[in-house]
Protein backbone atom coordinates (compact mmCIF):
# COMPACT_ATOMS: atom_id res chain seq x y z
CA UNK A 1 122.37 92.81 150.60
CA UNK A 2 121.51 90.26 148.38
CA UNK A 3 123.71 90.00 145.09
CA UNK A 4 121.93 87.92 142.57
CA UNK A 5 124.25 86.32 139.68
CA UNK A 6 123.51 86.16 136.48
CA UNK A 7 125.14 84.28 133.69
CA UNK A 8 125.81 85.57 130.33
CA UNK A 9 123.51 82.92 127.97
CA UNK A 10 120.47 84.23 130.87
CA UNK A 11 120.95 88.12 130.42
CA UNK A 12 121.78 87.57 126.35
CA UNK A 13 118.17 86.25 126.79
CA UNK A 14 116.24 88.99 128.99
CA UNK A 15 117.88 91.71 126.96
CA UNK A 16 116.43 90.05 123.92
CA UNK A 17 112.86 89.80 125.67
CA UNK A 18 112.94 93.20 126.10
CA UNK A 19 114.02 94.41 123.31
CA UNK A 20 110.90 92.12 121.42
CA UNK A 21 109.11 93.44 123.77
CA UNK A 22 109.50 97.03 122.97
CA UNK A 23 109.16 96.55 119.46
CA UNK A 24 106.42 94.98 119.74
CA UNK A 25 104.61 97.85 121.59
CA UNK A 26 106.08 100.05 118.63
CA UNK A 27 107.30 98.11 115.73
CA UNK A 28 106.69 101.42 113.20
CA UNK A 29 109.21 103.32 115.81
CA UNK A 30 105.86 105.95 115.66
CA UNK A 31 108.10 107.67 118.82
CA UNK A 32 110.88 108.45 116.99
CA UNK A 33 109.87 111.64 115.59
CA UNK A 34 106.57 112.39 117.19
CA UNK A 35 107.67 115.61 119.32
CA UNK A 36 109.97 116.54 116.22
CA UNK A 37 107.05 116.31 114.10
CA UNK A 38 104.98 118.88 116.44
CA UNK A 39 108.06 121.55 116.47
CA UNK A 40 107.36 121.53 112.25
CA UNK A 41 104.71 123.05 112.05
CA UNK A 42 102.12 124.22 109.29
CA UNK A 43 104.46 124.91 105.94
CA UNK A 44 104.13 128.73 104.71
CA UNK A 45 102.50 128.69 101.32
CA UNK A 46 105.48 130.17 100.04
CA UNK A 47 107.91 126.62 101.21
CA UNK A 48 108.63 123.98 99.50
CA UNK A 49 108.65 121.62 101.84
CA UNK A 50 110.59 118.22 100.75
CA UNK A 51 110.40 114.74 103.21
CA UNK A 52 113.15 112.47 103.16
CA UNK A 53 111.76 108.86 104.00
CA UNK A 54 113.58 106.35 104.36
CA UNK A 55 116.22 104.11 106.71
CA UNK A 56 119.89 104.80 107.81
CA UNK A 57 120.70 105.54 104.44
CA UNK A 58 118.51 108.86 104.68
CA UNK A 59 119.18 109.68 108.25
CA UNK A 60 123.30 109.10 108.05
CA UNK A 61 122.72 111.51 105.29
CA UNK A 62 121.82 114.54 108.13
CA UNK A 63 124.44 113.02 109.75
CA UNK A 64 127.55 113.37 107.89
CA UNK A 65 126.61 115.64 105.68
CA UNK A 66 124.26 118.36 107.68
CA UNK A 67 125.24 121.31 105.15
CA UNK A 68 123.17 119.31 102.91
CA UNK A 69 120.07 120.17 105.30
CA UNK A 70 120.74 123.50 106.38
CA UNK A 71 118.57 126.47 105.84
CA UNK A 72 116.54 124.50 103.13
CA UNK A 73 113.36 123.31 103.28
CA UNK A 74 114.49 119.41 104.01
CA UNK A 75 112.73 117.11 106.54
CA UNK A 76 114.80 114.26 107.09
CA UNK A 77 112.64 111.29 108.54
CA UNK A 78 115.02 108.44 107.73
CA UNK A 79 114.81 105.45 110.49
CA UNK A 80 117.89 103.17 111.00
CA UNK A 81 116.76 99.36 110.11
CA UNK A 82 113.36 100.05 108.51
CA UNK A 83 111.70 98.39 106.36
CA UNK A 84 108.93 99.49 103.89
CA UNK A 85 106.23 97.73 106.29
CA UNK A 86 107.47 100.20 109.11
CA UNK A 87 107.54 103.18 106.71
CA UNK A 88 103.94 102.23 105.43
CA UNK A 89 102.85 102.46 109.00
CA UNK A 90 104.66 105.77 110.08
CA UNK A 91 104.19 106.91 106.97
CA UNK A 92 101.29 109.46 107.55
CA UNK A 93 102.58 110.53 111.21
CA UNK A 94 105.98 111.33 109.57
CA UNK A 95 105.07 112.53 105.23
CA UNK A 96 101.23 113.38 105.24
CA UNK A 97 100.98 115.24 108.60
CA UNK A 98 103.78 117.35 107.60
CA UNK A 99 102.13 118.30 104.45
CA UNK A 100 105.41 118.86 102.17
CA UNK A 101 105.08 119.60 98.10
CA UNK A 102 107.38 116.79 97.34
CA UNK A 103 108.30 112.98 99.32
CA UNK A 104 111.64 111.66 98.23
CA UNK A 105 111.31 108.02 99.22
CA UNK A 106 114.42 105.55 99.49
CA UNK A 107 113.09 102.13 100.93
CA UNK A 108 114.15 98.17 100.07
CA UNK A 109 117.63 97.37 100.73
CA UNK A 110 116.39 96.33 104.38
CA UNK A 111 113.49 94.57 103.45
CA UNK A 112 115.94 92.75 100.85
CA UNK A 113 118.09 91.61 103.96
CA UNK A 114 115.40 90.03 105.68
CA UNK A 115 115.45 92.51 108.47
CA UNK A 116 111.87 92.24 109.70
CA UNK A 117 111.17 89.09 107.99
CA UNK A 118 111.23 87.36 104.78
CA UNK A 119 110.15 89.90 101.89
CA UNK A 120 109.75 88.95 98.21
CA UNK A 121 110.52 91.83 95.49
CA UNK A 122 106.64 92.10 94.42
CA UNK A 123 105.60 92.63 98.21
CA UNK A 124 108.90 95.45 98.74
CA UNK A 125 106.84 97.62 95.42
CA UNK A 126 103.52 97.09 97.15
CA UNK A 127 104.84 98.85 100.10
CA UNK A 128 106.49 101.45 97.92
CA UNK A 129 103.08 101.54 95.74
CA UNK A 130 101.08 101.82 98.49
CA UNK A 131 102.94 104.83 100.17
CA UNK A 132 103.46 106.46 97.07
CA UNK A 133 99.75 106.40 96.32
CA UNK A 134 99.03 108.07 99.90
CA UNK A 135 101.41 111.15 98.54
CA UNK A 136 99.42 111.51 95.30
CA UNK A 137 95.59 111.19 97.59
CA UNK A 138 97.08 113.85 99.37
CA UNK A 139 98.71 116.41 96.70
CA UNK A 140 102.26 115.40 97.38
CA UNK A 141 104.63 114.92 94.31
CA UNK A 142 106.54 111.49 94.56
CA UNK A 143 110.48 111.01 94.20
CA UNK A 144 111.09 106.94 94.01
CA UNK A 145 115.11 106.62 94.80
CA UNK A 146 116.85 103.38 93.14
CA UNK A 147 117.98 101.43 96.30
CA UNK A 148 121.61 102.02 96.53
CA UNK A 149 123.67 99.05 95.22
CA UNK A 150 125.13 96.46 97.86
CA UNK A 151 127.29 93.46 97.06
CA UNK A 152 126.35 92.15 100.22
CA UNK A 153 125.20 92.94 103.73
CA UNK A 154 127.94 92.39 106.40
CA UNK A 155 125.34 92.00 108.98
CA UNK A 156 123.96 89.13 106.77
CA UNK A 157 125.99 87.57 103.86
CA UNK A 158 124.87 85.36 101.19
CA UNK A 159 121.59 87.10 100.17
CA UNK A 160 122.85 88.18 97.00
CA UNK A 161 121.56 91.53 96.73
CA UNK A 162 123.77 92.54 94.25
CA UNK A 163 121.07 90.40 91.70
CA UNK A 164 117.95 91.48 93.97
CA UNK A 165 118.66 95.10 93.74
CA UNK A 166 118.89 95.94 89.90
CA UNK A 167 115.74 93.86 89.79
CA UNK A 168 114.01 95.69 92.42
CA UNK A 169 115.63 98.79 90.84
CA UNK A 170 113.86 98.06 87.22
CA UNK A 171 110.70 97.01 89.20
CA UNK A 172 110.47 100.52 90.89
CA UNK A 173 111.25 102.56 87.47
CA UNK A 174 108.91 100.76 85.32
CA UNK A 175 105.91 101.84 88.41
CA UNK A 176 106.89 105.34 88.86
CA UNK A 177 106.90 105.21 84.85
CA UNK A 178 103.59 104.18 84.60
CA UNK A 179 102.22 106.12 87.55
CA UNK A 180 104.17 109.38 86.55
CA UNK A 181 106.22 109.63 89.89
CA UNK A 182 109.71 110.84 89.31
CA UNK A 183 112.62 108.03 89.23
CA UNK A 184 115.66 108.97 90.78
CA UNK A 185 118.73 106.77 89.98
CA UNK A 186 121.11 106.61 92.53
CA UNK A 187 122.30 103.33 91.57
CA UNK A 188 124.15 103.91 87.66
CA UNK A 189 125.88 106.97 89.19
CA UNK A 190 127.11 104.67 91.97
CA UNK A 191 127.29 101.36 91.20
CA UNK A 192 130.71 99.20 90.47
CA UNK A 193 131.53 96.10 88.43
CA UNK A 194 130.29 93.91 90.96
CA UNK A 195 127.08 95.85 90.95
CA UNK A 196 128.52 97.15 94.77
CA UNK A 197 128.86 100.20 96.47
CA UNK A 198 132.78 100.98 96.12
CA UNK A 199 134.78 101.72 99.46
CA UNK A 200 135.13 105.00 98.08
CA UNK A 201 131.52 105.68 98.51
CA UNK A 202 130.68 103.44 101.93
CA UNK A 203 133.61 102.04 103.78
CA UNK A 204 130.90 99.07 104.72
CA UNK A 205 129.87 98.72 101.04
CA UNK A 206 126.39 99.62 102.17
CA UNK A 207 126.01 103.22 103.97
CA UNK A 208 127.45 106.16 102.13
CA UNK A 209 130.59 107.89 102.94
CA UNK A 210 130.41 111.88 102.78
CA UNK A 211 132.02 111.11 99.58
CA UNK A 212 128.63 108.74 98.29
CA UNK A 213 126.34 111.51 99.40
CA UNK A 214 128.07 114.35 97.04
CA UNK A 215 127.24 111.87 94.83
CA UNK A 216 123.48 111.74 95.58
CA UNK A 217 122.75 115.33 96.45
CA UNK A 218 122.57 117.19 93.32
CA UNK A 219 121.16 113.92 91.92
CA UNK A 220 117.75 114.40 94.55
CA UNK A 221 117.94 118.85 94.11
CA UNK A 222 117.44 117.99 89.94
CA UNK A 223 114.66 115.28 91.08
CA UNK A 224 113.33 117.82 93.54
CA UNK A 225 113.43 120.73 90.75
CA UNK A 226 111.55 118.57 88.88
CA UNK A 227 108.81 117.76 91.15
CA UNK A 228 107.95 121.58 92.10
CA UNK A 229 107.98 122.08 88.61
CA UNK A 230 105.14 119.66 87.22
């Protein structure tokens, strides 16, 4: 038998190929949830069915703190690494098909750290318009979340988004003003000096402890309250 070596630098480089490779075939991640999505089913007109979009900031939510979830009409649809051009394009398979009452969306920080590409603010609150717009064509209330503050990203430092977000943050509020979507603040209730996520609420500074998530809950179940109620 044949054993074929292969240094590191070459298989560094065909496990990147095929990585691109695969996200090119599915950038949105459209697989993620498409058999969850089927298992759903039609809402009962008496459910208030809420959808959680958003990145690893929704779905580590489910994830450390499930109680959260459980027995209530919550569909978590949060993809780790998104950006809002991936939500966008998911965004009916994995909201409108599911035909909730209310969409609590929580989308930027990613697009802030350049993880698909270089994103201004103005293009980040087209892509939150632009879903939130969708919701309203198709009777769905609209939560818009404050991104979570981040003093920086340890994956990639120096991008300052501890100035980006509160600017992003005022950009979002002043839309969902104008287009009378519900703004939820996450940020003031969690925000430190530095305009950071204490260690006390994400050990990383970026994704929430169990601890940052008590934080957020009944923050989203007034927002939610709200939403049924208009």
């Amino acid at each position: 038998m044949k054993i074929i070596k292969i240094n590191l630098l070459t298989f560094v480089l065909l496990l990147g190929l095929t990585v691109t490779a695969q996200s090119k075939e599915d950038w949105p991640n459209l697989k993620q949830f498409q058999e969850k999505n089927m298992k759903v089913g039609e809402p009962s007109i008496y459910e208030n069915r809420v959808v959680f979009m958003g990145n690893s900031i929704t779905i580590g939510w489910i994830n450390n703190r499930p109680e959260f979830f459980k027995d209530k009409p919550f569909v978590n649809r949060g993809i780790s690494g998104q950006t809002t051009p991936q939500m966008l394009l998911r965004f009916r398979q994995d909201v409108i098909d599911l035909k909730p009452k209310v969409v609590v969306i929580l989308a930027g920080t990613n697009d802030i750290a350049g993880n698909t590409g270089p994103m201004t603010l103005e293009q980040i609150l087209d892509n939150i318009k632009s879903m939130a717009e969708v919701s309203e064509a198709n009777n769905i209330k609209v939560i818009l979340s404050s991104v979570l503050p981040a003093y920086d990203y340890p994956w990639r430092p120096g991008l300052k988004p501890n100035e980006k977000i509160p600017a992003l943050n005022k950009m979002i509020k002043t839309y969902a003003e104008e287009a009378g979507h519900i703004y939820l603040d996450y940020f003031t209730a969690m925000a430190d000096e530095r305009n950071g996520l204490p260690k006390k609420y994400a050990h990383d500074e970026v994704h929430p402890t169990p601890e940052g998530y008590a934080v957020m809950e009944p923050l989203v179940e007034k927002a939610i309250a709200e939403a049924l109620a208009k």
